[in-house]
Protein backbone atom coordinates (compact mmCIF):
# COMPACT_ATOMS: atom_id res chain seq x y z
CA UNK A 1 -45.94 -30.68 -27.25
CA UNK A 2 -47.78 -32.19 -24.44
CA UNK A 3 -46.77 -35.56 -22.81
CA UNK A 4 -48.36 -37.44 -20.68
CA UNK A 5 -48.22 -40.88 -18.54
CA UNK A 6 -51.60 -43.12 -18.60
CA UNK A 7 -51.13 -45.70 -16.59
CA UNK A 8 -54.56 -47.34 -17.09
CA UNK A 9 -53.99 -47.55 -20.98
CA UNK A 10 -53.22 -50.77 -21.28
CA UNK A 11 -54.33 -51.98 -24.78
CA UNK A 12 -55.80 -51.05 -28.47
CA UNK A 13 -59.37 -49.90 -27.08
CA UNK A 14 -57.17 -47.41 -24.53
CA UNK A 15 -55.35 -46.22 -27.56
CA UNK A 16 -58.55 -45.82 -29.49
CA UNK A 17 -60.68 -43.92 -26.42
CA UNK A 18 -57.52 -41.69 -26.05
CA UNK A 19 -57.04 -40.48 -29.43
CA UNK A 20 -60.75 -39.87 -30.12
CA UNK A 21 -61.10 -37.99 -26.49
CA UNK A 22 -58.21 -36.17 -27.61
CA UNK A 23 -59.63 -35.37 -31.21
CA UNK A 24 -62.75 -34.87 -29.92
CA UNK A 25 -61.73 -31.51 -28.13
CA UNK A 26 -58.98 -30.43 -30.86
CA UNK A 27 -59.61 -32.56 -34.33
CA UNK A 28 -56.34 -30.88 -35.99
CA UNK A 29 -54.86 -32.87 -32.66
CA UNK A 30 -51.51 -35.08 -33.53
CA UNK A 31 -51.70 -37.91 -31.13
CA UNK A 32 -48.47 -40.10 -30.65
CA UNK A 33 -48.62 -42.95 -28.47
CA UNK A 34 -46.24 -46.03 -27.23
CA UNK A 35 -48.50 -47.88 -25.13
CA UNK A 36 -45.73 -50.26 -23.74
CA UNK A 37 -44.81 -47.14 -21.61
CA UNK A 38 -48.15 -46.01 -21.36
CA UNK A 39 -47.30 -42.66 -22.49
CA UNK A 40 -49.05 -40.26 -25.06
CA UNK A 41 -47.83 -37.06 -27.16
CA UNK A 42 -49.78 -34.84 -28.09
CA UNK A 43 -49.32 -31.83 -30.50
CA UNK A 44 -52.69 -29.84 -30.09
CA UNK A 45 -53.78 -26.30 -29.66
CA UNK A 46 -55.50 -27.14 -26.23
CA UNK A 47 -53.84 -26.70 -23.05
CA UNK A 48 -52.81 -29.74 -21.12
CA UNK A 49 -54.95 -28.78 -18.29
CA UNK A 50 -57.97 -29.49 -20.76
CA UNK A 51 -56.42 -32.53 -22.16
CA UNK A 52 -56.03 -33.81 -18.66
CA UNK A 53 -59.84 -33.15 -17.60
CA UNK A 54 -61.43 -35.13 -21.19
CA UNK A 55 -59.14 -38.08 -19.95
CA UNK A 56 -60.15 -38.07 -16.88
CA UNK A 57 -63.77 -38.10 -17.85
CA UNK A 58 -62.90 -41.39 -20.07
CA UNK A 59 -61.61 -42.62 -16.93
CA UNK A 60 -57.93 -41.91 -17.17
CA UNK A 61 -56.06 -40.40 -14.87
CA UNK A 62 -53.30 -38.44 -16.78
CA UNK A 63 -49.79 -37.29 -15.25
CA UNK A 64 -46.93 -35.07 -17.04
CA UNK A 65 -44.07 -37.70 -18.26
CA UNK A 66 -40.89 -37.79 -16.50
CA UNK A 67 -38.74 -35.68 -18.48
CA UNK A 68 -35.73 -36.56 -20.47
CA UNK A 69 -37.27 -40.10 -20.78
């Protein structure tokens, strides 16, 4: 499980660029996300360095998620 803080998602066309970037590199990808805390889960068979790099290409910039939150 990868997760991951986007700040710059900030509404449904964020959530719909993220899960088809995401997708788009794994399409057996599970994407979970709660964009109130701007954070995404992802269950995919990429690494999260990979992940990271696509996003960043859509124009997010992608950090790990504090832990135990």
């Amino acid at each position: 499980m990868i997760e991951l803080t986007l700040p710059t998602m900030t509404c449904g066309h964020c959530v719909k660029t993220v899960t088809q970037t995401v997708q788009s590199l794994d399409a057996g990808a599970t994407v979970d996300i709660d964009l109130a805390l701007h954070r995404v889960r992802i269950e995919s068979s990429r690494t999260a360095s990979e992940i990271k790099s696509a996003l960043a290409e859509q124009g997010y910039e992608a950090a790990p998620a504090p832990s135990g939150a």
